[in-house]
PDB file of N, CA and C in Angstrom:
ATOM      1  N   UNK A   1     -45.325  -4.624  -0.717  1.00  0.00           N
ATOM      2  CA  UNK A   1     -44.175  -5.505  -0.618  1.00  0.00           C
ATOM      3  C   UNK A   1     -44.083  -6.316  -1.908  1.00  0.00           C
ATOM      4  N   UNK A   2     -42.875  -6.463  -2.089  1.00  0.00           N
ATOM      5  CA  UNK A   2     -42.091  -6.810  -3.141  1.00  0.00           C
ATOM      6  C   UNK A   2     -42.251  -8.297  -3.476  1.00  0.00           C
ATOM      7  N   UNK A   3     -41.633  -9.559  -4.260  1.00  0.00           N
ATOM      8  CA  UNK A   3     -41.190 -10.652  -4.023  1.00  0.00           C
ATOM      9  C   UNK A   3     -39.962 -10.145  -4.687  1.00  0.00           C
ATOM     10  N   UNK A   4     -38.660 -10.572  -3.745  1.00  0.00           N
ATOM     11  CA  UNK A   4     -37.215 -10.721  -4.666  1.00  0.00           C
ATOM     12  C   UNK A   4     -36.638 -12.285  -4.878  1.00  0.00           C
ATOM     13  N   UNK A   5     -36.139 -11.970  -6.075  1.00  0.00           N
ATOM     14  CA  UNK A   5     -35.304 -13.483  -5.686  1.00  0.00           C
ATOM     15  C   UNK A   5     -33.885 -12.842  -6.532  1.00  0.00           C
ATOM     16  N   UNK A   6     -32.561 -12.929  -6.044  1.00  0.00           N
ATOM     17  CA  UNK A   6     -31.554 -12.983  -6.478  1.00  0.00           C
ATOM     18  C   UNK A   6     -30.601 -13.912  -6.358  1.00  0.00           C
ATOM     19  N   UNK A   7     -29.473 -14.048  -7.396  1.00  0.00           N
ATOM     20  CA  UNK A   7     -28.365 -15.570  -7.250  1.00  0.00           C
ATOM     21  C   UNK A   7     -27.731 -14.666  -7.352  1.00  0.00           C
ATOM     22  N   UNK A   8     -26.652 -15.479  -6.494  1.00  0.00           N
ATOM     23  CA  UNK A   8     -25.180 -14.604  -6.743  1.00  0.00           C
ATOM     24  C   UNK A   8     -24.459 -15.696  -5.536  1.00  0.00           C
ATOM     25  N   UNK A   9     -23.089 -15.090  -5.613  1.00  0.00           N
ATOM     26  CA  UNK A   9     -22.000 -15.699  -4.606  1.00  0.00           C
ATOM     27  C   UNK A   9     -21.650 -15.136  -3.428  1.00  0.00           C
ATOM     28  N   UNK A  10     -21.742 -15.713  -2.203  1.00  0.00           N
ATOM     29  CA  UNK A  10     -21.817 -14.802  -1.273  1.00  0.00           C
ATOM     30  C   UNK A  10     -20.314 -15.659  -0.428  1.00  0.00           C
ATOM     31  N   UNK A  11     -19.589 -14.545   0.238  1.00  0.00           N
ATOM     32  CA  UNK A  11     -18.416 -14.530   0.483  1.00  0.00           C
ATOM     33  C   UNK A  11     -18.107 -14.590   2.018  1.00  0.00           C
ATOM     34  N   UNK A  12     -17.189 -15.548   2.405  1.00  0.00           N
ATOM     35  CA  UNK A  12     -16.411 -14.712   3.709  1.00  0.00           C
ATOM     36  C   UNK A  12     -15.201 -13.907   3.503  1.00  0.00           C
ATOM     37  N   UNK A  13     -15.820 -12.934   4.702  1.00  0.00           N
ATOM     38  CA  UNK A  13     -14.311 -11.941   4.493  1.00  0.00           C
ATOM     39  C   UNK A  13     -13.899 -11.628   5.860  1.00  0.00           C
ATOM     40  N   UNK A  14     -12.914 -11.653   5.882  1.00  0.00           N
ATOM     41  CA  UNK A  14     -11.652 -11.861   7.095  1.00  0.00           C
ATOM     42  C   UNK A  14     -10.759 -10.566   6.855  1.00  0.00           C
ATOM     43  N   UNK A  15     -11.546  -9.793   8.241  1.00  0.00           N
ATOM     44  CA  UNK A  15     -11.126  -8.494   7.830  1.00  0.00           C
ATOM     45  C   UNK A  15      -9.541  -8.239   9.017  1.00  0.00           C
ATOM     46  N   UNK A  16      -8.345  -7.586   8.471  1.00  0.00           N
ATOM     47  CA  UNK A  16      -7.386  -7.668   9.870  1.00  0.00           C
ATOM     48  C   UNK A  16      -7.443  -6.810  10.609  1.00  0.00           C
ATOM     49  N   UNK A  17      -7.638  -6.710  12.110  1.00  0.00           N
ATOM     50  CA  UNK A  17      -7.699  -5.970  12.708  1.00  0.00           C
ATOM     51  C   UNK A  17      -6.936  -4.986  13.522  1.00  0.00           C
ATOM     52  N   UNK A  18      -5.485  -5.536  12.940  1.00  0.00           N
ATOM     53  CA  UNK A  18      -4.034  -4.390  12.910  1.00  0.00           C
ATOM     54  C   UNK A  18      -3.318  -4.374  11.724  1.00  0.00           C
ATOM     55  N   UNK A  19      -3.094  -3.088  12.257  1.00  0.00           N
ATOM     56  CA  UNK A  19      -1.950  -2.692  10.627  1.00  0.00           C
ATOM     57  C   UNK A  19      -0.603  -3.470  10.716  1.00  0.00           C
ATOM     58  N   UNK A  20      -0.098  -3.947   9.425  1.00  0.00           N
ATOM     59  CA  UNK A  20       1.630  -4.339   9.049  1.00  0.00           C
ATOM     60  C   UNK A  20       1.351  -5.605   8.170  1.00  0.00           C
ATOM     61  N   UNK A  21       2.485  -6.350   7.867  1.00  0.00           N
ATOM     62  CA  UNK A  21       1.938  -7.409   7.115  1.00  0.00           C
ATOM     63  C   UNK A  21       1.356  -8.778   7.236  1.00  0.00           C
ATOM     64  N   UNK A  22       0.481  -9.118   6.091  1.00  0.00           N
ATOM     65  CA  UNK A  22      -0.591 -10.435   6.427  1.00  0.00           C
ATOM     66  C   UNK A  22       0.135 -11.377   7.450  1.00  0.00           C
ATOM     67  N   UNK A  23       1.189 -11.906   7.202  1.00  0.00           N
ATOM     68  CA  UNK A  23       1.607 -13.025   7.500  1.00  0.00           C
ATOM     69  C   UNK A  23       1.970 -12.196   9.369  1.00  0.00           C
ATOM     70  N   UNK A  24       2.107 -11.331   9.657  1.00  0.00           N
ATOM     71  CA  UNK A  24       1.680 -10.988  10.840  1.00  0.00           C
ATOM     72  C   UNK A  24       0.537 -10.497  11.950  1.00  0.00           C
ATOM     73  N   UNK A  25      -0.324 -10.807  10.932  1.00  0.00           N
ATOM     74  CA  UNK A  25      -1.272 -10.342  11.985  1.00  0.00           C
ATOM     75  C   UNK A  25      -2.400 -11.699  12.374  1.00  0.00           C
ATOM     76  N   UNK A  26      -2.332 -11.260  14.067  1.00  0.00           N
ATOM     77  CA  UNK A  26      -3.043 -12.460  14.529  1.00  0.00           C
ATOM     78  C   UNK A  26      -4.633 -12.565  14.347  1.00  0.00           C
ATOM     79  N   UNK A  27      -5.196 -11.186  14.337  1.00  0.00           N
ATOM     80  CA  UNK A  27      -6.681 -10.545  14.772  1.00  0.00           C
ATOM     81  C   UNK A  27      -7.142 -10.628  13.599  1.00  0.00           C
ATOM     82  N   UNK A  28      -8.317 -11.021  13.403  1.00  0.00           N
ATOM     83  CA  UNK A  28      -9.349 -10.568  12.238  1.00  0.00           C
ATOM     84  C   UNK A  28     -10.893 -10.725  12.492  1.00  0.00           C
ATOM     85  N   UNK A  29     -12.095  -9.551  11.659  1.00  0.00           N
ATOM     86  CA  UNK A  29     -12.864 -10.043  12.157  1.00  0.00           C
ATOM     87  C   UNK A  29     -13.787 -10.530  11.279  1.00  0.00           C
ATOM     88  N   UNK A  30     -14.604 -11.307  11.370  1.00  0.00           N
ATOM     89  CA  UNK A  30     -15.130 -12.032  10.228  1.00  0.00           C
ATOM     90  C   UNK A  30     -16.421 -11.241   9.641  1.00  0.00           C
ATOM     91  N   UNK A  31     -17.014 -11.365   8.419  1.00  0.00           N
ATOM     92  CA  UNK A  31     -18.335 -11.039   7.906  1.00  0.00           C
ATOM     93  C   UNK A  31     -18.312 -11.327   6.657  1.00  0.00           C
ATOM     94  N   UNK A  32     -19.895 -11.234   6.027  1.00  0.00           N
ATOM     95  CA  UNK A  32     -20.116 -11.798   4.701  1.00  0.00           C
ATOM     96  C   UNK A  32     -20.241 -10.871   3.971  1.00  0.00           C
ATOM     97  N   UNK A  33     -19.968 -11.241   2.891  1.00  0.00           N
ATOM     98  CA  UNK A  33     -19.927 -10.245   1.302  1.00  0.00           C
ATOM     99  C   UNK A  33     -20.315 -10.932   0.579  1.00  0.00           C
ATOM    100  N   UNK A  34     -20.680  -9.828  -0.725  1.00  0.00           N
ATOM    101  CA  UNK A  34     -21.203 -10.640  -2.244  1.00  0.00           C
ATOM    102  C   UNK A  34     -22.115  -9.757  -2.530  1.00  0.00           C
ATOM    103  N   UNK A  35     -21.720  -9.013  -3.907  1.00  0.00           N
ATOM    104  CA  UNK A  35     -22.737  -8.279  -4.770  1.00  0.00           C
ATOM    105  C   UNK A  35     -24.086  -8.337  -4.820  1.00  0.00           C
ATOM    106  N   UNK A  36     -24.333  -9.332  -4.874  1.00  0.00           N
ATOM    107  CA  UNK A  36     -26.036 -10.103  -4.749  1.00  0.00           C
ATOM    108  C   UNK A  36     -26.731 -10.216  -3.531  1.00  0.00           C
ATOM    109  N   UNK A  37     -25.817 -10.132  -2.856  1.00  0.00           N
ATOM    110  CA  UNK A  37     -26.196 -10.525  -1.277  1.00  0.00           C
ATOM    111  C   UNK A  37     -26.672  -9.166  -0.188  1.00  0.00           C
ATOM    112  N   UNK A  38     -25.664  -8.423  -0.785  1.00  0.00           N
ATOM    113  CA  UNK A  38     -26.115  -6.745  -0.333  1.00  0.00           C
ATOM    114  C   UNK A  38     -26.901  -6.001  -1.009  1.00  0.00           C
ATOM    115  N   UNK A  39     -27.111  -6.293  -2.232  1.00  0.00           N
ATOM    116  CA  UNK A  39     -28.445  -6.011  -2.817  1.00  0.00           C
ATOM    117  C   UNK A  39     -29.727  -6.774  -1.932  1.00  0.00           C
ATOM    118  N   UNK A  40     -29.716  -7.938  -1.828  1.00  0.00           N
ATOM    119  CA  UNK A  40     -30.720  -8.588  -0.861  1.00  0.00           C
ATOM    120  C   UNK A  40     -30.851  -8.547   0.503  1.00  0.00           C
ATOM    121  N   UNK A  41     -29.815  -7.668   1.300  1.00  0.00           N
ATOM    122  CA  UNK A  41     -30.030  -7.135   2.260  1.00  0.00           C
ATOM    123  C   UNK A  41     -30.796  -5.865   2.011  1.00  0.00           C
ATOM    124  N   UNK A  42     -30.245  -5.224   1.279  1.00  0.00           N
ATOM    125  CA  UNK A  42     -30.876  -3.698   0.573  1.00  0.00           C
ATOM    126  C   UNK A  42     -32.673  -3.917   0.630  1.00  0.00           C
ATOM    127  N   UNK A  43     -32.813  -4.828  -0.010  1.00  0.00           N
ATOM    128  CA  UNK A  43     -34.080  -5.326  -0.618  1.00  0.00           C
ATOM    129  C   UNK A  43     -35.034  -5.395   0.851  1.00  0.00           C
ATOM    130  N   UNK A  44     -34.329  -6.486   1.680  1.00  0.00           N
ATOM    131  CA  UNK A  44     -35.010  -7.169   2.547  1.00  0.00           C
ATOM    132  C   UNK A  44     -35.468  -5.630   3.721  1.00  0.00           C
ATOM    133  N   UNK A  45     -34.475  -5.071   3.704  1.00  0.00           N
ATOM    134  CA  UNK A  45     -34.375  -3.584   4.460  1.00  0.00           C
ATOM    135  C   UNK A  45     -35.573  -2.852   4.420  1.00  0.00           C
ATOM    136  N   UNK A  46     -36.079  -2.660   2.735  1.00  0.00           N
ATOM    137  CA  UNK A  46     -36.268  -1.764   2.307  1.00  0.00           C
ATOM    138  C   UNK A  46     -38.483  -2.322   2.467  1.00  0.00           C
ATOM    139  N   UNK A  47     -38.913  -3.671   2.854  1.00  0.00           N
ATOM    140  CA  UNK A  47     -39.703  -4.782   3.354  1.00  0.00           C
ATOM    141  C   UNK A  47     -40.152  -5.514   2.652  1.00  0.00           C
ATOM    142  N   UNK A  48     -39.399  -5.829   1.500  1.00  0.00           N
ATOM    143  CA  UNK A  48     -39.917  -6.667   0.502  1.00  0.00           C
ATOM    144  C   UNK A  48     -39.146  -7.845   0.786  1.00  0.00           C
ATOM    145  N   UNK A  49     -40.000  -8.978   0.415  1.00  0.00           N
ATOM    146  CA  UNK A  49     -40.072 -10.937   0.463  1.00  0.00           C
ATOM    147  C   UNK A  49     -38.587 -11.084  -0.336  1.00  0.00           C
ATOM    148  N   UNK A  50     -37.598 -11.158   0.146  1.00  0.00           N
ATOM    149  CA  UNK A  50     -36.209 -11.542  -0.170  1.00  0.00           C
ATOM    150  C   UNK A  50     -36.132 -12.748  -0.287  1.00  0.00           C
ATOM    151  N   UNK A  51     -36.059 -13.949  -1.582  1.00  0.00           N
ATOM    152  CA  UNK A  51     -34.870 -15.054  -1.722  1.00  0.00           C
ATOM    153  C   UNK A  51     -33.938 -15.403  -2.223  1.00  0.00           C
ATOM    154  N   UNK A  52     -33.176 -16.279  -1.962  1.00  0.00           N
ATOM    155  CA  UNK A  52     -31.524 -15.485  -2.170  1.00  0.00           C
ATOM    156  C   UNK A  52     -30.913 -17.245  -2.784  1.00  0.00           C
ATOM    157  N   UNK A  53     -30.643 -17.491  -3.975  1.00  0.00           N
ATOM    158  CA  UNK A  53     -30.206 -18.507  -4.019  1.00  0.00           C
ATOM    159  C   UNK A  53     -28.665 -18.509  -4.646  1.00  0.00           C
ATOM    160  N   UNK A  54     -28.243 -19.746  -3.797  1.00  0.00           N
ATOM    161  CA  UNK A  54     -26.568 -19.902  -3.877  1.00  0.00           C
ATOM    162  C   UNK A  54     -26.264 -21.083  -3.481  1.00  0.00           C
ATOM    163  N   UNK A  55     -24.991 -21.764  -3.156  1.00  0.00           N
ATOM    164  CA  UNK A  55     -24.696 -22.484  -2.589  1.00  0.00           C
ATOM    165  C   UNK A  55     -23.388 -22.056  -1.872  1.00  0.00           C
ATOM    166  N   UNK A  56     -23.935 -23.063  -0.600  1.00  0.00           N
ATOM    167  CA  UNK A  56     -22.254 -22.598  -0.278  1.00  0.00           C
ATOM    168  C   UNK A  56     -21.823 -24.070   0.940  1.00  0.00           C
ATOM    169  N   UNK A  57     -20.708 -24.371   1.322  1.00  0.00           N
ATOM    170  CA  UNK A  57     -20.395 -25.178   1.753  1.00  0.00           C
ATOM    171  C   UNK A  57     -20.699 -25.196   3.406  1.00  0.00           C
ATOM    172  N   UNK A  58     -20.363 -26.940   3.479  1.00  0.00           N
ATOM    173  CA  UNK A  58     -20.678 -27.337   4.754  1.00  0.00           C
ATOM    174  C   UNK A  58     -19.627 -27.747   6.148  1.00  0.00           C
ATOM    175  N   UNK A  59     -19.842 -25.645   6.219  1.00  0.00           N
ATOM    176  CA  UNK A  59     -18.712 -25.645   7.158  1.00  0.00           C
ATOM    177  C   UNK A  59     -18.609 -23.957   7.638  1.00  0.00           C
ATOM    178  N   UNK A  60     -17.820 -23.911   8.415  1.00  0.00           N
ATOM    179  CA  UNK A  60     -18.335 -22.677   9.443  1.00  0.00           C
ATOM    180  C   UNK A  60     -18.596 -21.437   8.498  1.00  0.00           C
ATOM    181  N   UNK A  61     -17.701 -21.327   7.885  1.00  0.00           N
ATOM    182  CA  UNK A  61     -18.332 -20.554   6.614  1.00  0.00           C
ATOM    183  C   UNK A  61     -20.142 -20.276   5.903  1.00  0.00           C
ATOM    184  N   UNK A  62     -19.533 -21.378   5.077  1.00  0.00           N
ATOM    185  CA  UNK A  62     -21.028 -22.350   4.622  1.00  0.00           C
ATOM    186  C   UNK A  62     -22.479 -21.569   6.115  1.00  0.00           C
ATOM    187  N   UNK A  63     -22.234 -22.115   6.949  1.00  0.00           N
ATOM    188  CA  UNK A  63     -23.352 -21.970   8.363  1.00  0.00           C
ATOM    189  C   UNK A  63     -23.499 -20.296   8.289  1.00  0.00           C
ATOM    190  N   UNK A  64     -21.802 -19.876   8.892  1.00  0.00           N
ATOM    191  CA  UNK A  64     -21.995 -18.114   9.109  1.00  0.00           C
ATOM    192  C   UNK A  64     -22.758 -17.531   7.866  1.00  0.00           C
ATOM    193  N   UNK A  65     -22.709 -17.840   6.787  1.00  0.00           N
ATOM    194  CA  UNK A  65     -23.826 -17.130   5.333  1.00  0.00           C
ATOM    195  C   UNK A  65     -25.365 -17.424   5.576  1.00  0.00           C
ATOM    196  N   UNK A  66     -25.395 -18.607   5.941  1.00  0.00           N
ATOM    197  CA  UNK A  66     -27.399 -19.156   6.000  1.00  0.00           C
ATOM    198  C   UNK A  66     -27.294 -18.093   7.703  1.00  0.00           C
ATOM    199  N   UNK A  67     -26.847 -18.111   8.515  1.00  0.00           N
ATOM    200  CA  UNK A  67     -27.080 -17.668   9.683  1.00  0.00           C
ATOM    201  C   UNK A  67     -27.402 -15.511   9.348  1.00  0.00           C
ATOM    202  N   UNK A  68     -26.122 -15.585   8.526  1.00  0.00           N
ATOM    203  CA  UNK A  68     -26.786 -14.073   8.236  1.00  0.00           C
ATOM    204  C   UNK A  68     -27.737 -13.704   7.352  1.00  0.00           C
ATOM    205  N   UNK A  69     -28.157 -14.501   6.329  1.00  0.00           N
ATOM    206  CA  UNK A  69     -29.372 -14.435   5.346  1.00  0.00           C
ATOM    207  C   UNK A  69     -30.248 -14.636   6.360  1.00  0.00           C
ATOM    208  N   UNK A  70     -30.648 -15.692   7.551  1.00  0.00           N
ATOM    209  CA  UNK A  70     -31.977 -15.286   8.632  1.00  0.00           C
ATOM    210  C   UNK A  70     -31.676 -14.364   9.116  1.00  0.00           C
ATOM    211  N   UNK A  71     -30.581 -13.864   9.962  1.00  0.00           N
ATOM    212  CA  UNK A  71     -30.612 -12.382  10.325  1.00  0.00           C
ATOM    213  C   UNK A  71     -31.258 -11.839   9.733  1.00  0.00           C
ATOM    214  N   UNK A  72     -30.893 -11.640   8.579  1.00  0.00           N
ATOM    215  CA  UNK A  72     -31.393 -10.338   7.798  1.00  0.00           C
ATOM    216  C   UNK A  72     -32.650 -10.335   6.771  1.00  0.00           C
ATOM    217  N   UNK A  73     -33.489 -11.472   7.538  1.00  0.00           N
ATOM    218  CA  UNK A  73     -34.959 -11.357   7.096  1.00  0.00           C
ATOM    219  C   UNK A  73     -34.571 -11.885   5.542  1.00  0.00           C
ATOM    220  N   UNK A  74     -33.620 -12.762   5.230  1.00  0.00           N
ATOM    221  CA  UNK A  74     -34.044 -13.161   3.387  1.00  0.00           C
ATOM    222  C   UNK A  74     -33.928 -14.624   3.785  1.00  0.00           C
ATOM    223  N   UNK A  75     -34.950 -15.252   2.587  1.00  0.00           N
ATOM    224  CA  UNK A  75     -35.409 -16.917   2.528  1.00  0.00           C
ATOM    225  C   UNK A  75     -33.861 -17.838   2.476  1.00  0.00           C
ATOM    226  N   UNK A  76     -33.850 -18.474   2.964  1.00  0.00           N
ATOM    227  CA  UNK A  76     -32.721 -19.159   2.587  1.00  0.00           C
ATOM    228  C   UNK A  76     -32.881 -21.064   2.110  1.00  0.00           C
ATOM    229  N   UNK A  77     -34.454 -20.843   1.383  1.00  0.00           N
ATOM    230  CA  UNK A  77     -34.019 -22.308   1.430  1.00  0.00           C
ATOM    231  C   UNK A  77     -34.253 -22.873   0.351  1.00  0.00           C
ATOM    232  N   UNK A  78     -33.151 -21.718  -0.962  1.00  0.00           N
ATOM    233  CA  UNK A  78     -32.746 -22.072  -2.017  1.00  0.00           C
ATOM    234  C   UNK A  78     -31.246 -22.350  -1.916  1.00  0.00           C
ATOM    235  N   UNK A  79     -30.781 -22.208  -0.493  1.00  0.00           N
ATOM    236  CA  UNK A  79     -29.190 -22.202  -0.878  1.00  0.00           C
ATOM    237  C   UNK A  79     -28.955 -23.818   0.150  1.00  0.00           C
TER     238      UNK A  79
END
């Protein structure tokens, strides 16, 4: 096993869950993104010591990112 540490920006994404245009659709479903971040899932997968530093805000957003970095087995308490 590894030690990782990667920075990068990690994202919400608000995916729609019917076809036609934005301003019509009610459904979406949420999840995180970011170049750095799926590499450190990759990492954490693969059983190497994942930490992942970023910042991100304090708010459901902000929470849903630290909540999926523990999911997914990487340190979170550089962000």
């Amino acid at each position: 096993m590894k030690n990782v540490l990667t920075i990068g920006e990690a994202m919400g994404l608000l995916i729609a869950e019917e076809k036609g245009p934005l301003e019509s659709v009610e459904h979406f479903s949420r999840h995180v993104c970011g170049a750095e971040l799926n590499y450190a899932v990759g990492m954490a997968r693969l059983g190497n010591n994942v930490s992942y530093i970023s910042k991100v805000g304090i708010d459901p957003f902000g929470r849903c990112i630290v909540n999926f970095l523990k999911e997914n087995n990487i340190h979170e308490q550089y962000v």
